[in-house]
Protein backbone atom coordinates (compact mmCIF):
# COMPACT_ATOMS: atom_id res chain seq x y z
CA UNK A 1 7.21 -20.85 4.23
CA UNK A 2 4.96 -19.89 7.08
CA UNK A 3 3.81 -16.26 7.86
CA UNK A 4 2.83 -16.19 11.30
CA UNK A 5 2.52 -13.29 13.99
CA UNK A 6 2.85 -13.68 17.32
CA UNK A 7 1.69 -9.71 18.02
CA UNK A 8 -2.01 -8.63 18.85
CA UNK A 9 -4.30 -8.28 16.54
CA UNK A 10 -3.75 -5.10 14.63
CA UNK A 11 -7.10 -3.50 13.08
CA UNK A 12 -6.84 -1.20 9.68
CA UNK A 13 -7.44 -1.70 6.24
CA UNK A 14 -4.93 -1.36 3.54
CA UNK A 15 -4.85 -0.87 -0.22
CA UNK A 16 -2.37 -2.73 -2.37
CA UNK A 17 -1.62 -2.09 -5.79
CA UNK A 18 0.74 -4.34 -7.34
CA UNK A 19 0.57 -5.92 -10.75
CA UNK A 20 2.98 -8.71 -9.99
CA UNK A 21 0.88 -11.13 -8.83
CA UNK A 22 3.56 -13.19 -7.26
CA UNK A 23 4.52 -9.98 -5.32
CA UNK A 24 0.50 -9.56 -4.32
CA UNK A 25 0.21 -12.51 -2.89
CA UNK A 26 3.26 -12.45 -0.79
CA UNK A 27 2.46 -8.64 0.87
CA UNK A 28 -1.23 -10.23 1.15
CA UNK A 29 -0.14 -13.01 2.78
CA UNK A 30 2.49 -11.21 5.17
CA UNK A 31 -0.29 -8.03 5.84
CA UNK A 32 -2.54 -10.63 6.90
CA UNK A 33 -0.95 -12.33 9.19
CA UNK A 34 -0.34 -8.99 10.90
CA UNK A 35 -3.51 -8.48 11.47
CA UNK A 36 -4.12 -6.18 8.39
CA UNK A 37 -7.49 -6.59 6.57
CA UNK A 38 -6.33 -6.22 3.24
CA UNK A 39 -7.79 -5.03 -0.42
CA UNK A 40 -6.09 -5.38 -3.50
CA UNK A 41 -6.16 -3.96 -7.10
CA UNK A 42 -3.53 -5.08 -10.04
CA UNK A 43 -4.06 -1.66 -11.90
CA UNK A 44 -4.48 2.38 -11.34
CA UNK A 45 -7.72 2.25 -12.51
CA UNK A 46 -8.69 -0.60 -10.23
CA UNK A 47 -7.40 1.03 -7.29
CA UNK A 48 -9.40 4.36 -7.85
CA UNK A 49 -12.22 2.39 -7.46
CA UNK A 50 -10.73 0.22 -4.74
CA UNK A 51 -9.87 3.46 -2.83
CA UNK A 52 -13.58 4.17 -2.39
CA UNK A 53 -13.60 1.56 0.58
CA UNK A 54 -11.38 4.39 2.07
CA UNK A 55 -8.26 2.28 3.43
CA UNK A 56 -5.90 3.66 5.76
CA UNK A 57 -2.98 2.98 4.07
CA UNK A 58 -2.21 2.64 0.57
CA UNK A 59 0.62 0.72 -1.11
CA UNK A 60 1.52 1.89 -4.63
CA UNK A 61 3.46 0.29 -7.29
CA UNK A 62 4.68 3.03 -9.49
CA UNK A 63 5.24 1.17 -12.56
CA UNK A 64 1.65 -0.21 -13.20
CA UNK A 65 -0.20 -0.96 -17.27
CA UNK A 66 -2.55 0.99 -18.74
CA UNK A 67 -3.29 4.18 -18.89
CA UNK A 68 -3.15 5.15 -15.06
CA UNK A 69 -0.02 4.54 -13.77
CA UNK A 70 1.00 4.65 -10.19
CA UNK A 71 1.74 8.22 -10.65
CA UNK A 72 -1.15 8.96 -12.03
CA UNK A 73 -3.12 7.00 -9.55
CA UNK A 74 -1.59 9.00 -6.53
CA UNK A 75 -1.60 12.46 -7.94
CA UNK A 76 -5.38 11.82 -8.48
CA UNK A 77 -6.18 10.58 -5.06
CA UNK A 78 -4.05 13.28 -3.75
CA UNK A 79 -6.32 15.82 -5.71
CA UNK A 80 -9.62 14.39 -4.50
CA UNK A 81 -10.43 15.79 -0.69
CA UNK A 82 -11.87 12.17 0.30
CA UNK A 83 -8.49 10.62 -0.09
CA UNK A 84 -5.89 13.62 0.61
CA UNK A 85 -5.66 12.02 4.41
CA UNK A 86 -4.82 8.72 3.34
CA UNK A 87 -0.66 8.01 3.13
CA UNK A 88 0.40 6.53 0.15
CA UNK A 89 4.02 4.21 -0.01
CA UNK A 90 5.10 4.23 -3.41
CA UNK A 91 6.72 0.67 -4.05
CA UNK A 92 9.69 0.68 -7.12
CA UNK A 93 12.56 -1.45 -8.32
CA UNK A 94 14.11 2.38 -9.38
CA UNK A 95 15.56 4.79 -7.60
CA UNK A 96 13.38 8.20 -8.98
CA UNK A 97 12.47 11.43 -7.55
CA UNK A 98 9.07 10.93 -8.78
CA UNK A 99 8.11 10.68 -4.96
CA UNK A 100 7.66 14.88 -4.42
CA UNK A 101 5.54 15.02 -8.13
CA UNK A 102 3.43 12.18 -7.53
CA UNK A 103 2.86 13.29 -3.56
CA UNK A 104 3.82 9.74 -1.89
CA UNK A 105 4.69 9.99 1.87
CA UNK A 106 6.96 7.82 1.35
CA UNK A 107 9.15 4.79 -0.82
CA UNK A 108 9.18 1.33 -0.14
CA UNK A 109 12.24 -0.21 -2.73
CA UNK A 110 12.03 -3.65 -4.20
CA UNK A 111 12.86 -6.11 -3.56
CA UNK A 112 11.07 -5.77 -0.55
CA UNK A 113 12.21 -7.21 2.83
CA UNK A 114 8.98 -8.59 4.85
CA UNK A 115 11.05 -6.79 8.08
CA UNK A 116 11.37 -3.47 6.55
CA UNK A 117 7.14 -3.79 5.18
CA UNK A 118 6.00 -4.30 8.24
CA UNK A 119 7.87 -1.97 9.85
CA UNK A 120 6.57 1.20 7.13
CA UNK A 121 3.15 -0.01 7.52
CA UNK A 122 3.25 -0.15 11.25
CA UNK A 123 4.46 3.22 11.54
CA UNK A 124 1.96 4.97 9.11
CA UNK A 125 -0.71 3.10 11.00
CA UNK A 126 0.30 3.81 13.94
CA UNK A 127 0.39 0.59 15.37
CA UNK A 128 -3.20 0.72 16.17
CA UNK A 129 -4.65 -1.72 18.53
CA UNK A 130 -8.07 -3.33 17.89
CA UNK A 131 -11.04 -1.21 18.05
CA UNK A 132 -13.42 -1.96 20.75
């Protein structure tokens, strides 16, 4: 399969935090090819760090390993004033109410349709055009 975009070149940076590799790859892949440049981090901890590079646009998995989990990770961005401006899309396979708690603008539910991604992330990034 070939992810190709026929749109102008979109400019903003977005975080993804997914520990499914497979699934990494393929919202990489698709983000890309939207224009997107795109970080990624397979745990909270990594993408505490990751979130330093201040993205516009965050996309959490809520179920993560360790010790940080995607809840964790968010409430703790939310609670630092660097990050409080950045939306964060929780991504689950559940249906929770964790979404309020954790302070996500928003859920993304798996499995994820590349139509309905792009559409979330355009919106929360406005569909910016490239910076001159």
């Amino acid at each position: 399969m070939s992810i190709k975009s026929t749109k102008t070149p979109i400019t903003g940076k977005i975080l993804i935090v997914e520990d499914n590799l497979d699934l990494l790859s393929l919202l990489h892949r698709v983000l890309r090819a939207e224009g997107y440049e795109v970080i990624m981090a397979v745990s909270g901890e990594e993408a505490l760090g990751r979130a330093e590079e201040l993205p516009d646009l965050i996309l959490m998995d809520i179920r993560l390993p360790g010790e940080i989990d995607g809840l964790e990770a968010t409430r703790r961005l939310k609670a630092d004033s660097r990050f409080t401006r950045i939306p964060i899309v929780g991504m689950t396979a559940q249906l929770m109410e964790e979404k309020a708690i954790a302070g996500f603008n928003e859920l993304l539910f798996k499995p994820i349709e590349v139509d309905h991604l792009i559409a979330i992330v355009g919106r929360w990034m406005g569909e910016r055009q490239p910076k001159n």
